[in-house]
C-alpha atoms as a PDB file:
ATOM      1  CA  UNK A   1      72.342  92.311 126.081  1.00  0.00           C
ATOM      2  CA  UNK A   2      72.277  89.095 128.078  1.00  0.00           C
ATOM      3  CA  UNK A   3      68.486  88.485 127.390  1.00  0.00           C
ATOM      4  CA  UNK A   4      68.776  89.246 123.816  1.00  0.00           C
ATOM      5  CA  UNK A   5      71.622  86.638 123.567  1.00  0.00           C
ATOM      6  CA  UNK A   6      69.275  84.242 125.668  1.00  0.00           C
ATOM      7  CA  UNK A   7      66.432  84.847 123.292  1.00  0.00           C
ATOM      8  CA  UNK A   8      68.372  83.977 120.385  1.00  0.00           C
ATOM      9  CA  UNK A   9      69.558  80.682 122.327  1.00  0.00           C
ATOM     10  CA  UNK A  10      65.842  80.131 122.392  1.00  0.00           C
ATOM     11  CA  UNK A  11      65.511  81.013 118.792  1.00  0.00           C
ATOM     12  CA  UNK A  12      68.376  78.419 117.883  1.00  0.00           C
ATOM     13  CA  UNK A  13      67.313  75.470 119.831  1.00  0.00           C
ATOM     14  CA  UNK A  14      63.394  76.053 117.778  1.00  0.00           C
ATOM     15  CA  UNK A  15      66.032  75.198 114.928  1.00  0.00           C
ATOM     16  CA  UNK A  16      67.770  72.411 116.319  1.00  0.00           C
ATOM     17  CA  UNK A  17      64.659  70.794 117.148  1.00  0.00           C
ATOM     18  CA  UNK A  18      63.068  71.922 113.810  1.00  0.00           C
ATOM     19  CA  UNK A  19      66.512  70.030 112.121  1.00  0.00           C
ATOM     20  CA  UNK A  20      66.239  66.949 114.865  1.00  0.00           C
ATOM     21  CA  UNK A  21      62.465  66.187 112.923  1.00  0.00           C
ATOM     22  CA  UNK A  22      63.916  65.646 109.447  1.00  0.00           C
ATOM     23  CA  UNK A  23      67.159  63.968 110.116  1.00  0.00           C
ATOM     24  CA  UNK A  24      65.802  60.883 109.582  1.00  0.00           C
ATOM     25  CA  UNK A  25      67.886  58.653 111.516  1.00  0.00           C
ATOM     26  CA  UNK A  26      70.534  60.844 111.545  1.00  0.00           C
ATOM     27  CA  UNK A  27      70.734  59.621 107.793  1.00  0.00           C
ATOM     28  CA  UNK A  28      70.313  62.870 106.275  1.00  0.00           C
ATOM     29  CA  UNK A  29      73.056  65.201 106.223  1.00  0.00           C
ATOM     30  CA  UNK A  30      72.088  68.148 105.342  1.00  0.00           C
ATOM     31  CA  UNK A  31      69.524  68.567 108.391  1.00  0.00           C
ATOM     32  CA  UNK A  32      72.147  66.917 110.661  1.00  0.00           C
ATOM     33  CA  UNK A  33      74.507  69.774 109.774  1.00  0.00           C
ATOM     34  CA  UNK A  34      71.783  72.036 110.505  1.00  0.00           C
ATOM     35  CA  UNK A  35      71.156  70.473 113.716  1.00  0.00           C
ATOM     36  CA  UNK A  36      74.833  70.443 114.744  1.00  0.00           C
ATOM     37  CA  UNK A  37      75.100  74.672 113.839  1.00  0.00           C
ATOM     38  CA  UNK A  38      71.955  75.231 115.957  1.00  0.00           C
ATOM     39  CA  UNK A  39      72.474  73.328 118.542  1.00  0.00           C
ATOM     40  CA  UNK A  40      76.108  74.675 118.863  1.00  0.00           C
ATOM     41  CA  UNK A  41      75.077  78.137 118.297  1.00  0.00           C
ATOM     42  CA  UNK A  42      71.997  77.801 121.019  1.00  0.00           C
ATOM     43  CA  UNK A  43      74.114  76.504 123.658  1.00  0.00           C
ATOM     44  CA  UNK A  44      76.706  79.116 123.419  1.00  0.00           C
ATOM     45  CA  UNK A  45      74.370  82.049 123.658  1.00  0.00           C
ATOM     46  CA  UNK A  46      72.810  80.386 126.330  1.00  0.00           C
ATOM     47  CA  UNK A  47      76.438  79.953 128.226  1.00  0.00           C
ATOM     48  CA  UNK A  48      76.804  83.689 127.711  1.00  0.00           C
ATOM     49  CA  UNK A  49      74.075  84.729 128.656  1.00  0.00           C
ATOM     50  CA  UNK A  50      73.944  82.639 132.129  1.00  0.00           C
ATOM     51  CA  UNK A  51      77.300  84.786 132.721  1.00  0.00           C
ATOM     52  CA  UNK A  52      74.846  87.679 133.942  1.00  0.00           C
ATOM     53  CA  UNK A  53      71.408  85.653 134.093  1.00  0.00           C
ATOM     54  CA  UNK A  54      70.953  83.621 137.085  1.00  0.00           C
ATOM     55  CA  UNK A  55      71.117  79.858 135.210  1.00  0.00           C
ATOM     56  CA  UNK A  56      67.969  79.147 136.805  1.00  0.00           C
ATOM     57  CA  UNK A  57      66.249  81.791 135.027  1.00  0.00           C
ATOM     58  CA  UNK A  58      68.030  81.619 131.598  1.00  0.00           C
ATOM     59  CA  UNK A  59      67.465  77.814 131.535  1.00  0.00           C
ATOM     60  CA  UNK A  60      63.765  78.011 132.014  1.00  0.00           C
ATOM     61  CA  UNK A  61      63.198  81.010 129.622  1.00  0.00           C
ATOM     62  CA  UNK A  62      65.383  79.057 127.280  1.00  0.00           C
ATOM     63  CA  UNK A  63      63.335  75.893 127.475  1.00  0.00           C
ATOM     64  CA  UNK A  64      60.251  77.820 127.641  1.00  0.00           C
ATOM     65  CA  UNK A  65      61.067  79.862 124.157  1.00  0.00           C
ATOM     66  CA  UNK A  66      62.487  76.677 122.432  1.00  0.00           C
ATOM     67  CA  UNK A  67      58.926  74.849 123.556  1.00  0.00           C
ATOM     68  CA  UNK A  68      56.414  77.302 122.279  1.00  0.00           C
ATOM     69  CA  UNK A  69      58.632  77.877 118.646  1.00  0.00           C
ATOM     70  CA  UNK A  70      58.836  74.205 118.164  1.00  0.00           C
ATOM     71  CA  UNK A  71      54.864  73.946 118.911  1.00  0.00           C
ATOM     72  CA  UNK A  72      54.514  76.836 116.368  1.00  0.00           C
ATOM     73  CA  UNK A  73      56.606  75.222 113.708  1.00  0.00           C
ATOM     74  CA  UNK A  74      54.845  72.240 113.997  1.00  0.00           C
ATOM     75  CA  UNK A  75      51.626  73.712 113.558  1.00  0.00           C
ATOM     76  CA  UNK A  76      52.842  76.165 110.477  1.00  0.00           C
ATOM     77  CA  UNK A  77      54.347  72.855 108.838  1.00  0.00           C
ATOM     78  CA  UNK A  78      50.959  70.753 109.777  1.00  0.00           C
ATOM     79  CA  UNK A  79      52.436  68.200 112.051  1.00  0.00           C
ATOM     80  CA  UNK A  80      50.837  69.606 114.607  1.00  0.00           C
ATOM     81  CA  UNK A  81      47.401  70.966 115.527  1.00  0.00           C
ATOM     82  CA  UNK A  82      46.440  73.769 118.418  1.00  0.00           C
ATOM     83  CA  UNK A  83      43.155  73.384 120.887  1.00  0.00           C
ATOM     84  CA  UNK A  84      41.844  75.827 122.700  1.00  0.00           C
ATOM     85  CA  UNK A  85      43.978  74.433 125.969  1.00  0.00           C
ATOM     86  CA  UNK A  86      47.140  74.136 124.021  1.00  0.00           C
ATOM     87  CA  UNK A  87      46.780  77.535 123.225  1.00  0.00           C
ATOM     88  CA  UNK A  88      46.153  78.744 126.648  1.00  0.00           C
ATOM     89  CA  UNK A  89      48.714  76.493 127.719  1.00  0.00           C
ATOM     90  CA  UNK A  90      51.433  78.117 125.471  1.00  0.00           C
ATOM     91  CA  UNK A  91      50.095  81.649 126.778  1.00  0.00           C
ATOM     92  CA  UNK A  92      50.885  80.581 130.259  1.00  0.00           C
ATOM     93  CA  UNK A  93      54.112  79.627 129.284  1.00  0.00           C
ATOM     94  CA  UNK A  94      54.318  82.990 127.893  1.00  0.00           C
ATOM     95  CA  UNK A  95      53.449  84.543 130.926  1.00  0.00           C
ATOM     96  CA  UNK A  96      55.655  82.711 132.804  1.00  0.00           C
ATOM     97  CA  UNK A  97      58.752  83.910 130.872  1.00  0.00           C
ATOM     98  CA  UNK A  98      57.857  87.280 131.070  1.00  0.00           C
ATOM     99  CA  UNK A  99      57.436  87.221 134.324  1.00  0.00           C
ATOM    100  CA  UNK A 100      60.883  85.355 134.647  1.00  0.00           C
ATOM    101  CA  UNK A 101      62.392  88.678 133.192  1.00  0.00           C
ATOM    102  CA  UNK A 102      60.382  90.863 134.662  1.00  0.00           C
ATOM    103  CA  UNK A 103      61.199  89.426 138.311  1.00  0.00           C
ATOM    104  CA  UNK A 104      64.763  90.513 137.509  1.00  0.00           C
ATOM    105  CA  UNK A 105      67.586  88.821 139.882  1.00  0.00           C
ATOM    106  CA  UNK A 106      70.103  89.472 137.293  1.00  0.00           C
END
């Protein structure tokens, strides 16, 4: 349960950073709301799930899920573009989380 709660921390802070883009200055509400539910909503998981995932672990597989979504969002809305390293790049980060969880120590 704790990495399913830690992968929907990582799913929340793609949206807070997805919200953080269009807030223009912290001018526009509606993303700034979104931005405040996200971020509040990814940090909480992430607190819960750091009750049974060494904080280590959960932090880096947190940061590593909210990296690669907000690279993927970027490219789906055209902001951003992939290589052929980025891509490989993003697959080691992959990697790297699964091998996180798959090390265990929780």
């Amino acid at each position: 349960m704790a990495w399913l709660l830690l992968v929907l921390a990582g799913l929340f802070e793609v949206g807070f950073t997805t919200c953080l883009r269009y807030t223009d200055g912290m001018r526009n509400l509606g993303w700034n709301a979104g931005f405040l539910v996200c971020a509040v909503l990814s940090f909480g998981l992430l607190e819960h799930a750091a009750k049974t995932i060494p904080l280590g672990t959960a932090y880096a597989v947190w940061v590593g899920i909210g990296a690669i979504g907000t690279v993927l969002v970027g490219v789906a809305t055209g902001a951003e573009t992939l290589t052929v390293v980025r891509v490989a790049l993003l697959v080691g980060l992959v990697l790297c989380i699964v091998g996180l969880k798959l090390a265990g120590g929780d």
